[in-house]
N, C-alpha and C. Protein backbone atom coordinates (compact mmCIF):
# COMPACT_ATOMS: atom_id res chain seq x y z
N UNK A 1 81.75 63.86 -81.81
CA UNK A 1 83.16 64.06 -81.51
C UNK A 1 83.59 63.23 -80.29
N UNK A 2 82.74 63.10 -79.35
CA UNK A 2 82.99 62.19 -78.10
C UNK A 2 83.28 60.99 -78.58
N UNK A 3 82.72 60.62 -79.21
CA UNK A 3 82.78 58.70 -79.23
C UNK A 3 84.01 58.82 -80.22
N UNK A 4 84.51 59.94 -81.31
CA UNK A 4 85.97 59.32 -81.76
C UNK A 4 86.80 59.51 -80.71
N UNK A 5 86.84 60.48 -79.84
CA UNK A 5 88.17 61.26 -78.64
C UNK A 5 87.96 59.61 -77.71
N UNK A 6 87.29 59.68 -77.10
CA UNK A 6 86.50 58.60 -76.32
C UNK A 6 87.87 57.12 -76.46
N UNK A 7 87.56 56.57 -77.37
CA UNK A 7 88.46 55.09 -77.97
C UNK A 7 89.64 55.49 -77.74
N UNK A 8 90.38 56.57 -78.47
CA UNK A 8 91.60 56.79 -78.32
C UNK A 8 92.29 57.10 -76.79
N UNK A 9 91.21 57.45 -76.18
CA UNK A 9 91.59 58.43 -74.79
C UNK A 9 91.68 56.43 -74.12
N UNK A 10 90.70 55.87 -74.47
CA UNK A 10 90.81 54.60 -73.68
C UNK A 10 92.01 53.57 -74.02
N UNK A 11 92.02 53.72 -75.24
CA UNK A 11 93.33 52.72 -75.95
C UNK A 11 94.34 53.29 -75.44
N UNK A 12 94.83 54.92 -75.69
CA UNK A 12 96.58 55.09 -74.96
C UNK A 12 96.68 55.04 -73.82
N UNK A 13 95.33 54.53 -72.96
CA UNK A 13 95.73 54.94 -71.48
C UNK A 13 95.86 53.46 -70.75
N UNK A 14 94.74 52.57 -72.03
CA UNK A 14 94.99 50.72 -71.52
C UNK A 14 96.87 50.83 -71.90
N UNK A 15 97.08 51.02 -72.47
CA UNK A 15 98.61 51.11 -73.01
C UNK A 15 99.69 51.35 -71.87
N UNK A 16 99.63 52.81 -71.62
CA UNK A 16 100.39 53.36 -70.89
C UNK A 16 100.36 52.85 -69.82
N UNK A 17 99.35 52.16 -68.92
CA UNK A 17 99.29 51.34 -67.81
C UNK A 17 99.90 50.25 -67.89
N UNK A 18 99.73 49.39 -68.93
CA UNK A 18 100.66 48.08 -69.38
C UNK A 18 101.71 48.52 -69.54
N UNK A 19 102.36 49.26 -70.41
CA UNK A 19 103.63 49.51 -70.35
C UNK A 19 104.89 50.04 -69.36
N UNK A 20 104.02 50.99 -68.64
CA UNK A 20 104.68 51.15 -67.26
C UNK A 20 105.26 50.04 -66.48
N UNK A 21 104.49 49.34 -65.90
CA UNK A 21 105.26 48.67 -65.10
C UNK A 21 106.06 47.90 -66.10
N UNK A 22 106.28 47.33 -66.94
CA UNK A 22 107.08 46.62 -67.82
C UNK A 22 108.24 47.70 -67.51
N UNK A 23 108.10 48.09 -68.09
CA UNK A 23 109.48 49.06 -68.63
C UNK A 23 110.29 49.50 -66.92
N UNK A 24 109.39 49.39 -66.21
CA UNK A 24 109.76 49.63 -64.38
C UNK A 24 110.69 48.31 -64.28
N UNK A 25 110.46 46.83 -64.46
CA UNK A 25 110.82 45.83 -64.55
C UNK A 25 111.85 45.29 -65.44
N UNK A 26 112.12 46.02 -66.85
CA UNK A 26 113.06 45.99 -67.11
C UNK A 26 114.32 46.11 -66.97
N UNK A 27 115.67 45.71 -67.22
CA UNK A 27 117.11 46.47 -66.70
C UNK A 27 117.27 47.47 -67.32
N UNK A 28 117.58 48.83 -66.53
CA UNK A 28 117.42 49.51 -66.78
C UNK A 28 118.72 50.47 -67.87
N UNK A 29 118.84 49.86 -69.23
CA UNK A 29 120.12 50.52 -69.97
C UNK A 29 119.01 50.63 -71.01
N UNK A 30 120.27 50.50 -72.33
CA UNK A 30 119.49 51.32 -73.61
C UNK A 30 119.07 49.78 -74.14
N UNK A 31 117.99 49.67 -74.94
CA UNK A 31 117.52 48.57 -75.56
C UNK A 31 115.56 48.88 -74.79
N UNK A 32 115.15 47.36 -74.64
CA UNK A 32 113.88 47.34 -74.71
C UNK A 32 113.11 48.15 -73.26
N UNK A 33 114.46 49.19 -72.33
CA UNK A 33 113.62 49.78 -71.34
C UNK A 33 113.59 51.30 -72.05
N UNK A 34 114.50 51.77 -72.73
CA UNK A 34 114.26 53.24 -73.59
C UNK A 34 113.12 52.76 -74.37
N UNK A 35 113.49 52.03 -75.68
CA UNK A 35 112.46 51.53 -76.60
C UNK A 35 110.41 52.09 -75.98
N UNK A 36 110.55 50.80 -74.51
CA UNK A 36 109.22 50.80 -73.90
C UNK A 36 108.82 52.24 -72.89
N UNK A 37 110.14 53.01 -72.45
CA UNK A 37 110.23 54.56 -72.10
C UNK A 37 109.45 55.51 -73.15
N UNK A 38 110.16 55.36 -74.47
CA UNK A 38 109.82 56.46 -75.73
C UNK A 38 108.08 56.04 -75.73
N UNK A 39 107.84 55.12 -75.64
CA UNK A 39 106.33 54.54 -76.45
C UNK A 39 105.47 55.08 -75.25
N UNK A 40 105.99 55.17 -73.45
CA UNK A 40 105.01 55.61 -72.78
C UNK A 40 104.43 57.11 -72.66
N UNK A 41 105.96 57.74 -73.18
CA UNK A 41 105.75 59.09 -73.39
C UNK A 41 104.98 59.67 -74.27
N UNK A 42 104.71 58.57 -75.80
CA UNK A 42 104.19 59.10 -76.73
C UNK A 42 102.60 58.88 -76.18
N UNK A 43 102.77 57.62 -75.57
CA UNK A 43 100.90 56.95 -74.95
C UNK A 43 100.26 58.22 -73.85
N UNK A 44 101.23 58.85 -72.90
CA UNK A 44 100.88 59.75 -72.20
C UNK A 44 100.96 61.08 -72.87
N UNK A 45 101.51 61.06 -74.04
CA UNK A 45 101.09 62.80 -75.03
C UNK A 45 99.62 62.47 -75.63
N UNK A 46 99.38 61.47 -76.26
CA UNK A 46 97.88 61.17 -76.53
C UNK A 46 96.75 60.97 -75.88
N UNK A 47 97.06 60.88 -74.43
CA UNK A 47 96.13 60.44 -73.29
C UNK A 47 96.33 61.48 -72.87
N UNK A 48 97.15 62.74 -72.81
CA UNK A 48 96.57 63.56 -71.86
C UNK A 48 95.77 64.82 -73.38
N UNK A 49 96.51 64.54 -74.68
CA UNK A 49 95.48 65.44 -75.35
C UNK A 49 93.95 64.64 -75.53
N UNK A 50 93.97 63.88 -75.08
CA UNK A 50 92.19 63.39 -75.32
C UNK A 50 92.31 63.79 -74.38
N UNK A 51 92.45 63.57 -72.79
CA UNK A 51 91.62 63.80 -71.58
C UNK A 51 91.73 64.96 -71.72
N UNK A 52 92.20 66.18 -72.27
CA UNK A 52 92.03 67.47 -72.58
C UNK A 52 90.53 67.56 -73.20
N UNK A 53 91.05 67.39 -74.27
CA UNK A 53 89.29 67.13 -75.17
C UNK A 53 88.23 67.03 -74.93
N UNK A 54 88.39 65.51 -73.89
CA UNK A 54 87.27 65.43 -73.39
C UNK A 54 86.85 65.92 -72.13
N UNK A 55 87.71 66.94 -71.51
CA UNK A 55 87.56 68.11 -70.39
C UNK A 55 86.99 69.27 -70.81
N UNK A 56 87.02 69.19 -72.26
CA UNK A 56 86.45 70.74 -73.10
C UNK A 56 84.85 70.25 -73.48
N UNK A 57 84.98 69.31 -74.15
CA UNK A 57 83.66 68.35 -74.48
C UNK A 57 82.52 68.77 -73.30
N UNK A 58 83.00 68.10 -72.37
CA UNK A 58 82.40 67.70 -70.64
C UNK A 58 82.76 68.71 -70.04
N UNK A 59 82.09 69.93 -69.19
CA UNK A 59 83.22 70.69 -68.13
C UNK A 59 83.21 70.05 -66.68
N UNK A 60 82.15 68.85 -67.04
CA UNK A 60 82.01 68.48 -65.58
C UNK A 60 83.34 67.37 -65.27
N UNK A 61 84.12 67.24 -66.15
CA UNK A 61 85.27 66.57 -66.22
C UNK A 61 86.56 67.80 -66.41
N UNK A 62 86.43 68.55 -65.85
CA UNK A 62 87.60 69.66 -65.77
C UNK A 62 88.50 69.16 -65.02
N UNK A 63 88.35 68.46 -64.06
CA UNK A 63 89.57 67.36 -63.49
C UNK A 63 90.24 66.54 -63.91
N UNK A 64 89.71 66.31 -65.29
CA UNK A 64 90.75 65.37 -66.11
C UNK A 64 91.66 65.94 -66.59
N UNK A 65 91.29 66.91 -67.07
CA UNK A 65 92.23 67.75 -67.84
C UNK A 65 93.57 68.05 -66.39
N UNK A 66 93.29 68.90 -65.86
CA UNK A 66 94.53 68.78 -64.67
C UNK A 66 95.09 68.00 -64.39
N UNK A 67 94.78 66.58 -64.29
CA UNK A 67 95.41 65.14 -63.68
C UNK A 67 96.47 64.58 -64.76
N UNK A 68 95.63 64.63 -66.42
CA UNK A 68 96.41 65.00 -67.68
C UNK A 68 97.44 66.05 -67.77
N UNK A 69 97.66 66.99 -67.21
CA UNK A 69 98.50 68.35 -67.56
C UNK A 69 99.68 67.73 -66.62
N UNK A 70 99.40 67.50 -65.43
CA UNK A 70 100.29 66.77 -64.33
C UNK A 70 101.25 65.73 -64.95
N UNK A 71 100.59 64.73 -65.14
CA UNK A 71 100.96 63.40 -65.57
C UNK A 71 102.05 63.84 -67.00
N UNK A 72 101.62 64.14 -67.97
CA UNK A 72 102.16 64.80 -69.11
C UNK A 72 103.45 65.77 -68.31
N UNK A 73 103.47 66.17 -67.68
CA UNK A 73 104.80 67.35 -67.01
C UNK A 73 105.36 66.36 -66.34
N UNK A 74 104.98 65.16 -65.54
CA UNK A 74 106.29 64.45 -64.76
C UNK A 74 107.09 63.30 -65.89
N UNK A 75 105.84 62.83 -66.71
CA UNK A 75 106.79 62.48 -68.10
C UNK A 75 107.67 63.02 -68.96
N UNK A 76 107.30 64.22 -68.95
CA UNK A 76 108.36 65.16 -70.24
C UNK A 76 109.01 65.66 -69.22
N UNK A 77 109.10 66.00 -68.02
CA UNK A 77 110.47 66.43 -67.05
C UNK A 77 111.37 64.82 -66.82
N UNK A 78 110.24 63.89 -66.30
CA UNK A 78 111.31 62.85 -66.29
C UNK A 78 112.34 62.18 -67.63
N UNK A 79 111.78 62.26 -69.07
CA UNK A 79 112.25 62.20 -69.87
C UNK A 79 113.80 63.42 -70.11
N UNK A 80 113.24 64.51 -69.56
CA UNK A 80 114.12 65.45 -70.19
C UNK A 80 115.68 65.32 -68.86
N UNK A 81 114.96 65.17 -68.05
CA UNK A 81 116.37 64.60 -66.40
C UNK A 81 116.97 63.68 -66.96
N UNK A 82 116.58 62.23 -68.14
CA UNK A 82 117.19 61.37 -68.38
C UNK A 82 118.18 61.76 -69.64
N UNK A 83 117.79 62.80 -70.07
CA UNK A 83 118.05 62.69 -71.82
C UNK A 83 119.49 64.10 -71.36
N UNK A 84 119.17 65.09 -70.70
CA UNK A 84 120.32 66.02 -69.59
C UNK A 84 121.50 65.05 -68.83
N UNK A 85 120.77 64.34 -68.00
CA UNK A 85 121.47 63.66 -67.31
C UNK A 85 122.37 64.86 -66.08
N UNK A 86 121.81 65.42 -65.85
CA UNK A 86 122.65 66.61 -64.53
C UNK A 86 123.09 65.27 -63.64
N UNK A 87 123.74 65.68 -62.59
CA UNK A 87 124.53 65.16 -61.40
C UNK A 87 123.34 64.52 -60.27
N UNK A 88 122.97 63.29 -60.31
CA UNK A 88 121.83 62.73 -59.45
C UNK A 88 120.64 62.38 -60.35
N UNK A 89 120.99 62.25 -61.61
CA UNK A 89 119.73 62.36 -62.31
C UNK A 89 118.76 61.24 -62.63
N UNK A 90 119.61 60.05 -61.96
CA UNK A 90 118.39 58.81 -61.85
C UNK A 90 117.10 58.86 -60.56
N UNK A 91 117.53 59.20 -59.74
CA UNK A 91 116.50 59.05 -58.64
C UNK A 91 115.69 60.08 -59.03
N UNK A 92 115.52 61.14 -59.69
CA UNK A 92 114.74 62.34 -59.77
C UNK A 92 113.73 61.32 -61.33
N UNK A 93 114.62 60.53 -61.99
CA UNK A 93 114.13 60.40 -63.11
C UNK A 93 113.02 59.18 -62.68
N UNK A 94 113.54 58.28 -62.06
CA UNK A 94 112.61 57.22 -61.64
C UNK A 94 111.62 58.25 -60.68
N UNK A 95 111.64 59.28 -59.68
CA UNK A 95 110.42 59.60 -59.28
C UNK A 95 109.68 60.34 -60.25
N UNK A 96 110.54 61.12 -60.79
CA UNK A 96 109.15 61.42 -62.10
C UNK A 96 108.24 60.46 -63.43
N UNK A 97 108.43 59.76 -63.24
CA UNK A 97 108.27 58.31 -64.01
C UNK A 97 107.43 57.82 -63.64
N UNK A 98 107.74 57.60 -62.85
CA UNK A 98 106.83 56.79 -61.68
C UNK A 98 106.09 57.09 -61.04
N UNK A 99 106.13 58.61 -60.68
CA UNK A 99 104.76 59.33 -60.30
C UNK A 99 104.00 59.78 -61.12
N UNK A 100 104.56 60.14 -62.37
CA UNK A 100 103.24 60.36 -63.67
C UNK A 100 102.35 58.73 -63.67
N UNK A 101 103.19 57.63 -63.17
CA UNK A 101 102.16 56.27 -63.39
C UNK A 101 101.28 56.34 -62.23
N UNK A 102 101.36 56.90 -61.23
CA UNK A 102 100.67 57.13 -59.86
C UNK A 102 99.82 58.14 -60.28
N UNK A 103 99.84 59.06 -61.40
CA UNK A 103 98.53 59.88 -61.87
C UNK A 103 98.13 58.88 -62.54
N UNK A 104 97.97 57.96 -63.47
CA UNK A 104 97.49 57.21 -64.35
C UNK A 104 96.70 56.40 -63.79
N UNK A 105 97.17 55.95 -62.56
CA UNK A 105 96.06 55.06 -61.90
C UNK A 105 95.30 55.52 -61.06
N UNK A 106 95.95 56.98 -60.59
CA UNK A 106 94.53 57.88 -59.94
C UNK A 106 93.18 57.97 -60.50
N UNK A 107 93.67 58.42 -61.96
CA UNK A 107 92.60 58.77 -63.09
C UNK A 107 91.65 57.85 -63.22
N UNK A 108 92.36 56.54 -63.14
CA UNK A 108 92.02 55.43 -63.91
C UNK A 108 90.89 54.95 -62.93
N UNK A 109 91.16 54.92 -61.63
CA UNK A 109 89.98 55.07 -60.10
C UNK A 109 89.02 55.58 -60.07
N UNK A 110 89.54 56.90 -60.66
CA UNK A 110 88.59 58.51 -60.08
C UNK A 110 87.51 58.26 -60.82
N UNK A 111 88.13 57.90 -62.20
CA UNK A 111 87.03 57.41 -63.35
C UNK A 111 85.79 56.11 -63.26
N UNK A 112 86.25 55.21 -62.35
CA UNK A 112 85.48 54.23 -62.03
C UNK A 112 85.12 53.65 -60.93
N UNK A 113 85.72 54.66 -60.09
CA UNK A 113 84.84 54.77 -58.91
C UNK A 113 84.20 56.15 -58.28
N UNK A 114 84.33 56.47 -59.10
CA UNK A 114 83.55 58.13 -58.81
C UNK A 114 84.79 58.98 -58.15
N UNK A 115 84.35 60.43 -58.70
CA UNK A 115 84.75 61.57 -58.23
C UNK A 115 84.74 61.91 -57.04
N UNK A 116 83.77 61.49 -56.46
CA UNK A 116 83.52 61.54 -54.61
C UNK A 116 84.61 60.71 -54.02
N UNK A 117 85.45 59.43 -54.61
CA UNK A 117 85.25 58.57 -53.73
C UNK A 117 87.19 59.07 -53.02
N UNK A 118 87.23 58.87 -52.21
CA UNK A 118 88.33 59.24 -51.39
C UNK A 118 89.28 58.42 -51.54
N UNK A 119 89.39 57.25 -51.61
CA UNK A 119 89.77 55.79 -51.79
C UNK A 119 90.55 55.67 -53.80
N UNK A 120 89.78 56.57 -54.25
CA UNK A 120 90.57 56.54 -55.98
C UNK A 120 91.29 57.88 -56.03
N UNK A 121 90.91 58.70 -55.07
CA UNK A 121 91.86 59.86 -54.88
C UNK A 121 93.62 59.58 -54.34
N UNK A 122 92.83 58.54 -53.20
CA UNK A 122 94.33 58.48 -52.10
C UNK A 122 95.29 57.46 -51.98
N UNK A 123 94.36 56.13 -52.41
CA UNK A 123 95.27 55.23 -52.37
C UNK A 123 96.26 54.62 -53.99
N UNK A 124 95.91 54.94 -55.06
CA UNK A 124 97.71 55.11 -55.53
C UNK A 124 98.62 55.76 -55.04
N UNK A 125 98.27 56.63 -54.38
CA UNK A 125 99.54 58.06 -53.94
C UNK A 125 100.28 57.16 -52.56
N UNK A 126 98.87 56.61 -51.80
CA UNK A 126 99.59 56.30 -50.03
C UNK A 126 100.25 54.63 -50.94
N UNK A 127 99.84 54.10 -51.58
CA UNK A 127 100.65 52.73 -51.83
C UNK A 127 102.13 52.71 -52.85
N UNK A 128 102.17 54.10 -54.14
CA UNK A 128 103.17 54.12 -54.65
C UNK A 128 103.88 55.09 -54.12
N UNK A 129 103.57 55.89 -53.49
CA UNK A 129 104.78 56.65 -52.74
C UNK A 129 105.99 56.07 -51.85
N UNK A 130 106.05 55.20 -51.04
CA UNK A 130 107.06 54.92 -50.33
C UNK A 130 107.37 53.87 -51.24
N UNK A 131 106.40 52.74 -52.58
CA UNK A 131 107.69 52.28 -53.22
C UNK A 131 108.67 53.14 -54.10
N UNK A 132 108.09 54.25 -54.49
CA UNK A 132 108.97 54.92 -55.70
C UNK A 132 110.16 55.77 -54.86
N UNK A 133 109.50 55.83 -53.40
CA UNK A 133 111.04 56.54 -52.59
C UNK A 133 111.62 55.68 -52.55
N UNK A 134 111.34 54.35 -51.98
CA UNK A 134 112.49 53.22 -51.61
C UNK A 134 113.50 53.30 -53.66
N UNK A 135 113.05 52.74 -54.30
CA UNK A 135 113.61 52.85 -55.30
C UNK A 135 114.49 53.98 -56.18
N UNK A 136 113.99 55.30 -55.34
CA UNK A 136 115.11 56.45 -56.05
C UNK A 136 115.85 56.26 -54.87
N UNK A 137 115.76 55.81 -53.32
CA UNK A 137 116.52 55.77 -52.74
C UNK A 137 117.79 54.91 -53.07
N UNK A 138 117.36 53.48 -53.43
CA UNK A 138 118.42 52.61 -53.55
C UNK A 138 119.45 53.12 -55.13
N UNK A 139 118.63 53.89 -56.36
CA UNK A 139 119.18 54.60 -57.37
C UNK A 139 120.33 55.02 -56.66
N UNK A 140 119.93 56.36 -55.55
CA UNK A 140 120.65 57.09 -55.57
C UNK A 140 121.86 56.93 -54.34
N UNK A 141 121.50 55.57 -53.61
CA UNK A 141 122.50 55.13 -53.03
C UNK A 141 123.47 54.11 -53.53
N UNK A 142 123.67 53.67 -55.07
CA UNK A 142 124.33 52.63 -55.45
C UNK A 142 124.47 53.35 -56.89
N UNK A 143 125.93 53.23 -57.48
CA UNK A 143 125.70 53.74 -58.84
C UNK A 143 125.46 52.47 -59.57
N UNK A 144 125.24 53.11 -60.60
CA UNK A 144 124.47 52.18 -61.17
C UNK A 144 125.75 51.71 -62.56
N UNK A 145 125.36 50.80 -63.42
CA UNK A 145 126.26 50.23 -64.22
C UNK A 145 127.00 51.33 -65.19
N UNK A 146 128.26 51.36 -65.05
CA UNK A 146 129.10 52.38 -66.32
C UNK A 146 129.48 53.53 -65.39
N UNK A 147 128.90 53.51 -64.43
CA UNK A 147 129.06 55.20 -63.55
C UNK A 147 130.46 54.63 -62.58
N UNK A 148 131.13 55.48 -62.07
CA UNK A 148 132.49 54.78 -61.18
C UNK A 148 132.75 56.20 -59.98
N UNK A 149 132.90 55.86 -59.20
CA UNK A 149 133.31 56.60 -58.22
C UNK A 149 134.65 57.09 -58.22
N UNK A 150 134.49 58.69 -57.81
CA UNK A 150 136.07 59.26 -57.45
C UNK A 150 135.54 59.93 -55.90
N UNK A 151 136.46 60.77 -55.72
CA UNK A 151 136.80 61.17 -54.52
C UNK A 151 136.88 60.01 -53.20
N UNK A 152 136.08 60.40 -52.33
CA UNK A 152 136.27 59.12 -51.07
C UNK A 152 136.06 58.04 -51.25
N UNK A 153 135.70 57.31 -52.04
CA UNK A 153 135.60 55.88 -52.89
C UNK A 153 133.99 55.29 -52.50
N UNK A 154 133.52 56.22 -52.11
CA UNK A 154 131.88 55.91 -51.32
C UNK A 154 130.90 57.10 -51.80
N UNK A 155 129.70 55.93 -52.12
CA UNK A 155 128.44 57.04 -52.66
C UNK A 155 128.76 58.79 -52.04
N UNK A 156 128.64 58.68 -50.69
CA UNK A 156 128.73 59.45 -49.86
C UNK A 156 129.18 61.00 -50.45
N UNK A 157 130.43 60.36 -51.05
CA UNK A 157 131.29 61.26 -51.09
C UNK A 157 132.10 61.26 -52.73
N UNK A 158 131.14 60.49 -53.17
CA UNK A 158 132.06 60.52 -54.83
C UNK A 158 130.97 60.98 -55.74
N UNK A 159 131.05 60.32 -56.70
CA UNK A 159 130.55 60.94 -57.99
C UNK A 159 129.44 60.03 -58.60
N UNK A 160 128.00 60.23 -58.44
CA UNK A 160 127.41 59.02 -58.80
C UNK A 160 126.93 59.46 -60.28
N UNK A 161 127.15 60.64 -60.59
CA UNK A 161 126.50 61.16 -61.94
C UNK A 161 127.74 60.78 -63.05
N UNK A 162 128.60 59.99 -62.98
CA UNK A 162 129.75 59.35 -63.38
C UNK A 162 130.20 60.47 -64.63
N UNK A 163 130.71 61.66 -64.26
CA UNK A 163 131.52 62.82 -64.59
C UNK A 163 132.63 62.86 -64.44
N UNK A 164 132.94 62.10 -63.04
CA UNK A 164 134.67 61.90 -62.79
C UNK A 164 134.92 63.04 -61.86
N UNK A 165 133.84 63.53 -61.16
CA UNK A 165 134.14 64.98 -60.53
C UNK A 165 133.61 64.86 -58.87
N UNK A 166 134.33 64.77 -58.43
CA UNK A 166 133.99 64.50 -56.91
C UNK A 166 132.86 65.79 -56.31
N UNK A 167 132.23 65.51 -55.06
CA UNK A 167 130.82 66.86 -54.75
C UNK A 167 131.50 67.82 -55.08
N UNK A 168 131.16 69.31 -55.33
CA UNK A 168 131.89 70.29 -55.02
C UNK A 168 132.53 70.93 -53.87
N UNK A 169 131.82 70.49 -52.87
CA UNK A 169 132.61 71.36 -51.06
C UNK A 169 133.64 70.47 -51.00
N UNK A 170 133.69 69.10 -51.03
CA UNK A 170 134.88 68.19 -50.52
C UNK A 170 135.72 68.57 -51.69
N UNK A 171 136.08 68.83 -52.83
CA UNK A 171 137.00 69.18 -53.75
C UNK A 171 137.21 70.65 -53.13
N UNK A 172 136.43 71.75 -52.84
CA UNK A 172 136.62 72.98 -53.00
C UNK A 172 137.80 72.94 -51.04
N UNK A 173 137.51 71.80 -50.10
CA UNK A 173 138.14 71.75 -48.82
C UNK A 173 139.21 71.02 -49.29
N UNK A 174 139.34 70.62 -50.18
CA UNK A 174 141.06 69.91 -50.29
C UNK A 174 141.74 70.77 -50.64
N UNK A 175 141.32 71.55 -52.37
CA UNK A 175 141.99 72.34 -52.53
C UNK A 175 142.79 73.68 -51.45
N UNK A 176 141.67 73.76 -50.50
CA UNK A 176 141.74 74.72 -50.07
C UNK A 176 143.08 74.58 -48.98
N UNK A 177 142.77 73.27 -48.51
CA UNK A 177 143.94 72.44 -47.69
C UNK A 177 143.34 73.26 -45.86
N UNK A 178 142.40 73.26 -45.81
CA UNK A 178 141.68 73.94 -44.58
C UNK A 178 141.95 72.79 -43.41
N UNK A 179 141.65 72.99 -41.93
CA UNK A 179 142.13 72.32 -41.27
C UNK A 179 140.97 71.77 -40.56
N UNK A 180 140.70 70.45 -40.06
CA UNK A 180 140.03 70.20 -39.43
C UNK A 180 139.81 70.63 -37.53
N UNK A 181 138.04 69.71 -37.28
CA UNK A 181 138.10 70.26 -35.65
C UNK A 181 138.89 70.21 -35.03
N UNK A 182 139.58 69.23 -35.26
CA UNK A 182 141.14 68.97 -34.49
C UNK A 182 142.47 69.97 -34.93
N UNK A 183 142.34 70.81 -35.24
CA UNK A 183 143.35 71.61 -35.73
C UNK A 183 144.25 71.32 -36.90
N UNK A 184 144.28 69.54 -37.13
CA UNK A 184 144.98 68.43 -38.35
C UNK A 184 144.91 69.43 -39.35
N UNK A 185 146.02 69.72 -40.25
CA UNK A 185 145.78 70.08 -41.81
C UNK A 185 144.43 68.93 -42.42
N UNK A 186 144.12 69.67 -43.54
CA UNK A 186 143.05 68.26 -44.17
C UNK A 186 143.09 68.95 -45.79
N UNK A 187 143.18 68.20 -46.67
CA UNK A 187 143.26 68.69 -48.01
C UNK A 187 144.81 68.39 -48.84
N UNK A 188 144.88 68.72 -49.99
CA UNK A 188 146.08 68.84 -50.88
C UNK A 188 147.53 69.07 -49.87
N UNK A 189 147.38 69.89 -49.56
CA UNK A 189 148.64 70.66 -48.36
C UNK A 189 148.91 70.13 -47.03
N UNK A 190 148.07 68.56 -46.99
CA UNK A 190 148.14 68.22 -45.40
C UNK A 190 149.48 67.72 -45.89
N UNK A 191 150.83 67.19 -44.74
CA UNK A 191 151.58 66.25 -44.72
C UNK A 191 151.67 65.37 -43.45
């Protein structure tokens, strides 16, 4: 049973590594970055049911299976943030994306440089962490194509989940027509 689980566990996971960064590199609309999105999700449902398998097979590999359960949950949450789309839902989607690929190359270490070694534990996490923040950062500081700003005409203060609906407190203080530190009316009712 090992040597069939074995091939497959190695083929979707050579896959899912190639495909990641591609699809990271792509522009990011509908065409060949969904297309290469759908195919990583399906490569990481097959790679984490073998590394299951072969965690049941092996118990001395019970760590695969966890690193698999992980990886598999930031893909199907990041898939499901994209496919919802709530209010902010690119930067959450690129860090879950992108950190299921930061399990993939943990694994991919842990596996060939041993379980001991500290170095396949730590360094995908210390090298893709501050790029995948810089990148949900700049997501979530710039809208992105088709999305348009209302309220103050700035990320800050408008609408980047392109709903047409400004934050809720700055809509809920206009309406309200409340006054600022300065005593100024501020809202609907200032004149």
């Amino acid at each position: 049973m090992w040597t069939a689980v074995l091939p497959i566990h190695i083929a979707s996971g050579t896959l899912a590594l190639l495909a990641g960064p591609v699809a990271l590199l792509l522009p990011k609309r509908r065409g060949w970055h969904t297309r290469l999105g759908a195919c990583y999700v399906v490569l990481v449902g097959v790679l984490s049911a073998s590394a299951v398998g072969l965690a049941v097979m092996r118990p001395g590999l019970w760590w695969l299976g966890l690193v698999a359960g992980a990886t598999l949950a930031a893909v199907l949450a990041g898939r499901e943030v994209r496919r919802r789309r709530p209010p902010g839902w690119l930067p959450l989607h690129i860090s879950l994306m992108c950190g299921s690929y930061v399990s993939l190359t943990t694994a991919l270490f842990v596996v060939n440089l041993g379980f001991g070694s500290v170095l396949a534990w730590t360094l995908p996490t210390v090298v893709g962490a501050p790029l995948i923040a810089r990148r949900a950062y700049r997501a979530a500081a710039r809208p992105s194509p088709g999305q348009r700003l209302v309220g103050g005409g700035d990320p800050q203060h408008g609408d980047l989940a392109g709903r047409g609906e400004p934050d809720q407190e700055r809509q809920r203080v206009l309406a309200a027509g409340e006054r600022d530190e300065g005593g100024d009316a501020v809202g609907l009712g200032a004149a």
